[in-house]
C-alpha atoms as a PDB file:
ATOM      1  CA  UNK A   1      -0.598 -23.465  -8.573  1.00  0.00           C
ATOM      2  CA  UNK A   2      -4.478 -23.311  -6.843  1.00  0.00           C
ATOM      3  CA  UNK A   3      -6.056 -20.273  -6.586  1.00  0.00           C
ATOM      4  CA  UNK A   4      -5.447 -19.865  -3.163  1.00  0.00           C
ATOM      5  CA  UNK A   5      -1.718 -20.960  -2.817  1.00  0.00           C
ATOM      6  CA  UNK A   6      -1.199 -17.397  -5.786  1.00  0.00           C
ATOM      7  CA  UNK A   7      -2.808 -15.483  -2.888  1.00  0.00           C
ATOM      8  CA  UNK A   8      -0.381 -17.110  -0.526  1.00  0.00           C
ATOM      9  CA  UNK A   9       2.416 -16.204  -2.501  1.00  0.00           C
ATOM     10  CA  UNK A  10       1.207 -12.652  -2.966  1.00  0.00           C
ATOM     11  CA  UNK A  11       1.062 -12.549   0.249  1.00  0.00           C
ATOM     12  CA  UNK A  12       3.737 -14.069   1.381  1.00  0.00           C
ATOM     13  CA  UNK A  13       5.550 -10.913  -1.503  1.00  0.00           C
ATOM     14  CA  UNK A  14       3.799  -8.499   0.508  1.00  0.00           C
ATOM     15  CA  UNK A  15       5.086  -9.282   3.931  1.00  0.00           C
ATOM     16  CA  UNK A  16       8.651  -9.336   2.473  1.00  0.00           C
ATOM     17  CA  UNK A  17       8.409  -5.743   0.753  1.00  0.00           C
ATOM     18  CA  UNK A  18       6.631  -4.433   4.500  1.00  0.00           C
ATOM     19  CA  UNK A  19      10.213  -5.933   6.122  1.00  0.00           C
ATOM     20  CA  UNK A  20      12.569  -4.209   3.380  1.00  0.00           C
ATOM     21  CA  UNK A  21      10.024  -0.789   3.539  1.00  0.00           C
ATOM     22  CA  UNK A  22      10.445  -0.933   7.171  1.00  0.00           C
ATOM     23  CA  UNK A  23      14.020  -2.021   7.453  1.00  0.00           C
ATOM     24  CA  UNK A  24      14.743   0.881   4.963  1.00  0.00           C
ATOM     25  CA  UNK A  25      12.985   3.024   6.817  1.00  0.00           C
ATOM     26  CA  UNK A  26      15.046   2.075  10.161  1.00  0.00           C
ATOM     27  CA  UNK A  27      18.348   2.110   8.021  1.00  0.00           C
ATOM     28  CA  UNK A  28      17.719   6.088   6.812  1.00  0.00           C
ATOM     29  CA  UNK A  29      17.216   7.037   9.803  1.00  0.00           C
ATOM     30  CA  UNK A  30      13.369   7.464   9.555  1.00  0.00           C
ATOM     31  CA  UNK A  31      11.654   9.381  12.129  1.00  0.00           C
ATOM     32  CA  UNK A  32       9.402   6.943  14.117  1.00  0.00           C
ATOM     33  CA  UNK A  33       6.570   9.445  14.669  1.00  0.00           C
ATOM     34  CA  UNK A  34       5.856  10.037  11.644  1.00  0.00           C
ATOM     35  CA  UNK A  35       5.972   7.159  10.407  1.00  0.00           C
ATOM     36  CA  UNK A  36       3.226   6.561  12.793  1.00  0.00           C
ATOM     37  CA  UNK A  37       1.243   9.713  11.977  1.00  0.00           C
ATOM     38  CA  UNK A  38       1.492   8.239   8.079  1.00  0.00           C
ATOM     39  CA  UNK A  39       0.656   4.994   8.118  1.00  0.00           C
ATOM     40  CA  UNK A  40      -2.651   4.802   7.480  1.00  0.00           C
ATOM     41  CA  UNK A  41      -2.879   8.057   5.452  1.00  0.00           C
ATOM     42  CA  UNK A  42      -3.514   5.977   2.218  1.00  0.00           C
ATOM     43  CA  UNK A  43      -7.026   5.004   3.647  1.00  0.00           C
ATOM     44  CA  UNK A  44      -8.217   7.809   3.600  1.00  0.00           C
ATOM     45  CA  UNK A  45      -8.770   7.642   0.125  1.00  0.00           C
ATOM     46  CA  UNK A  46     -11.940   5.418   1.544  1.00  0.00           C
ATOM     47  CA  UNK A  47     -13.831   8.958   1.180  1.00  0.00           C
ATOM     48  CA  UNK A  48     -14.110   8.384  -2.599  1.00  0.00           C
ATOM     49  CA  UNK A  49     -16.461   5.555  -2.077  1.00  0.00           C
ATOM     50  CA  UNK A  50     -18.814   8.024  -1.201  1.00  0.00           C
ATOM     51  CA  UNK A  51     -19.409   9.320  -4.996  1.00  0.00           C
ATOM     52  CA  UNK A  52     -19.902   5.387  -6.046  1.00  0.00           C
ATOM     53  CA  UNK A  53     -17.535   1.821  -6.166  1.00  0.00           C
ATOM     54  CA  UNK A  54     -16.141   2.726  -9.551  1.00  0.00           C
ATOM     55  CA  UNK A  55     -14.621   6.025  -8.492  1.00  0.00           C
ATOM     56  CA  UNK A  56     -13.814   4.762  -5.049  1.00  0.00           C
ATOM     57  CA  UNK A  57     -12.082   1.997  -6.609  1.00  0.00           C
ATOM     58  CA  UNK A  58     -10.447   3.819  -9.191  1.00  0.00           C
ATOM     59  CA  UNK A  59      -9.323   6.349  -6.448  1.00  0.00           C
ATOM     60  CA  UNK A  60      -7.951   3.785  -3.634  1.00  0.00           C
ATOM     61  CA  UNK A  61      -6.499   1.567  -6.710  1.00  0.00           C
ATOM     62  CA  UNK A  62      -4.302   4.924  -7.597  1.00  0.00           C
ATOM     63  CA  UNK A  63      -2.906   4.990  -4.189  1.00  0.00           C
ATOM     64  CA  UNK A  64      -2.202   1.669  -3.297  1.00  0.00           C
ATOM     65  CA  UNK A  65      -0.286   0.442  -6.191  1.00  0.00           C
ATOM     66  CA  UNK A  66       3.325   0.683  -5.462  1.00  0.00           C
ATOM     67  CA  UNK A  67       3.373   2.862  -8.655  1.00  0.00           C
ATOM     68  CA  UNK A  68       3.712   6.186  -6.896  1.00  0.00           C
ATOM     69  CA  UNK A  69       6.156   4.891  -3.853  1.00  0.00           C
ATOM     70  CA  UNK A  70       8.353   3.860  -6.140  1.00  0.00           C
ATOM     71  CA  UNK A  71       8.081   7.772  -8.232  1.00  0.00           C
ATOM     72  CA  UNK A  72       8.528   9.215  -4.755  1.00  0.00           C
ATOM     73  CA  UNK A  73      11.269   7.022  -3.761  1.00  0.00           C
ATOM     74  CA  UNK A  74      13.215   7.880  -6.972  1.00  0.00           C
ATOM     75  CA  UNK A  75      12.436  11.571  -6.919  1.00  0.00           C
ATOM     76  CA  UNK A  76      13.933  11.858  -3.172  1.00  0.00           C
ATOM     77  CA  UNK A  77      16.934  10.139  -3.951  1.00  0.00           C
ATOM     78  CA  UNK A  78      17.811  11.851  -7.260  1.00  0.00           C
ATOM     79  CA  UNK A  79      16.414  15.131  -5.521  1.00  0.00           C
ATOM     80  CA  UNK A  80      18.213  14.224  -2.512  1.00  0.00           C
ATOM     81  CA  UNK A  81      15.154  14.934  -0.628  1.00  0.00           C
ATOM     82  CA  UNK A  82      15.006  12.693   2.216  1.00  0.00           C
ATOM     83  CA  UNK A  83      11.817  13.228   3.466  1.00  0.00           C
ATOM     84  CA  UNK A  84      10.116  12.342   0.414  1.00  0.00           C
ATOM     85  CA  UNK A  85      12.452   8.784   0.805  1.00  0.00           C
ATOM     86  CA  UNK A  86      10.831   8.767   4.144  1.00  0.00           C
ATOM     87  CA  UNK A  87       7.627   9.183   2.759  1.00  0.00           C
ATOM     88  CA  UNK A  88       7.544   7.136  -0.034  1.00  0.00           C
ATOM     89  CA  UNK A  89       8.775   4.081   2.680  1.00  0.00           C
ATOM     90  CA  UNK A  90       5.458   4.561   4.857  1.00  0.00           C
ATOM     91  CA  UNK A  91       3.507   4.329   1.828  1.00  0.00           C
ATOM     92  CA  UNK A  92       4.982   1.141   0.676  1.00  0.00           C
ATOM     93  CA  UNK A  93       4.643   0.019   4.006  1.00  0.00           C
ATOM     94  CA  UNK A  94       1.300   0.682   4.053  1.00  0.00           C
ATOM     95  CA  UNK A  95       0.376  -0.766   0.751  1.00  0.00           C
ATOM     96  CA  UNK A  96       2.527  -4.212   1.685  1.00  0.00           C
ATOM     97  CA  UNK A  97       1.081  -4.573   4.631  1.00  0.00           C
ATOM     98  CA  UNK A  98      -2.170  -4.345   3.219  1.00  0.00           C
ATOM     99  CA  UNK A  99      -1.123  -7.390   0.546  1.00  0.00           C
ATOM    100  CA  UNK A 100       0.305  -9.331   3.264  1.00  0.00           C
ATOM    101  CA  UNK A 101      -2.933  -9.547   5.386  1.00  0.00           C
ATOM    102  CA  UNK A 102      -4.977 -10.188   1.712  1.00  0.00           C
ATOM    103  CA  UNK A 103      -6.433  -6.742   1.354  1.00  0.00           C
ATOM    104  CA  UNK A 104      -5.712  -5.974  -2.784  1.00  0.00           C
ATOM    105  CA  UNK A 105      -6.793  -3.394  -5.762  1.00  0.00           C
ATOM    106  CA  UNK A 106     -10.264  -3.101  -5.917  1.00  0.00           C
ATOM    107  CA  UNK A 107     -12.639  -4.259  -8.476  1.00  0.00           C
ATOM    108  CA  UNK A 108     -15.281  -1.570  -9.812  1.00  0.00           C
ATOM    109  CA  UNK A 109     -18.131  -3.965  -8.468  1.00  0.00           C
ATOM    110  CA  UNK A 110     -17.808  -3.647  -4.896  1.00  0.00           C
ATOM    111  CA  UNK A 111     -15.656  -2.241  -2.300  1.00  0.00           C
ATOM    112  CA  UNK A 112     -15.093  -6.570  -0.983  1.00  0.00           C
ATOM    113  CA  UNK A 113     -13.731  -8.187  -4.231  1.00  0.00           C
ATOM    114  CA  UNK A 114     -10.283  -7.101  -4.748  1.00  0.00           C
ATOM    115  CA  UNK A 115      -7.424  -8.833  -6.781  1.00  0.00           C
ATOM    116  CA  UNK A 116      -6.517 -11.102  -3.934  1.00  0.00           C
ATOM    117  CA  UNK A 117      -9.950 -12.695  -3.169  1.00  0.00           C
ATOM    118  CA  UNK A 118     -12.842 -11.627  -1.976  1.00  0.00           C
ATOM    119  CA  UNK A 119     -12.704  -9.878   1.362  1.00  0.00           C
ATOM    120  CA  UNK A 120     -15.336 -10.592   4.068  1.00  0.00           C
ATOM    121  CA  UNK A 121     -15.480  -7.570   6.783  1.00  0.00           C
ATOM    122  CA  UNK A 122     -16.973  -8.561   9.721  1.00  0.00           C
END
């Protein structure tokens, strides 16, 4: 498969998990306003790029891996703790809507090259 028809797959992956995050969200019952107060609380770990690309990499890498989602996710439900359920679907929407519009983990070299390609801000 070319180069870019892996970053059309991934995403194409990332779209899919933003419908199930959001679907799940909708099917728990999620409350709406919050889930717009939390959406973009994952950026900002941005603010580590101020002390330098490796540690603001390393820092925005730690939050936007579906990793800790996935913790939270299982911790609610065992827990039964359904805000942290709640939570833990904003984050993954967060992080799969980043994928699907080509936004990936960051590279140590500079806040642009990511997993996914190269990202050119305008």
């Amino acid at each position: 498969m070319a180069e870019g028809g892996v970053k059309t797959l991934l995403q194409l992956e990332g779209l899919a998990m933003l419908a199930a995050s959001v679907g799940l969200y909708r099917l728990i019952g999620g409350d709406w306003k919050l889930f717009a107060i939390l959406i973009l609380a994952p950026d900002l770990i941005f603010l580590g790029y101020l002390f330098g690309p490796r540690i603001g990499a390393a820092a925005y890498n730690a939050v936007h891996t579906i990793t800790g989602p996935l913790l939270l996710a299982g911790w609610g439900l065992a827990a039964g703790q359904h805000i942290a359920l709640a939570v833990s679907l904003i984050w993954m929407a967060h992080i799969s809507f980043d994928r699907a519009i080509g936004f990936g983990l960051k590279y140590p070299s500079s806040f642009n090259d990511t997993h996914l390609s190269s990202v050119k801000i305008v």
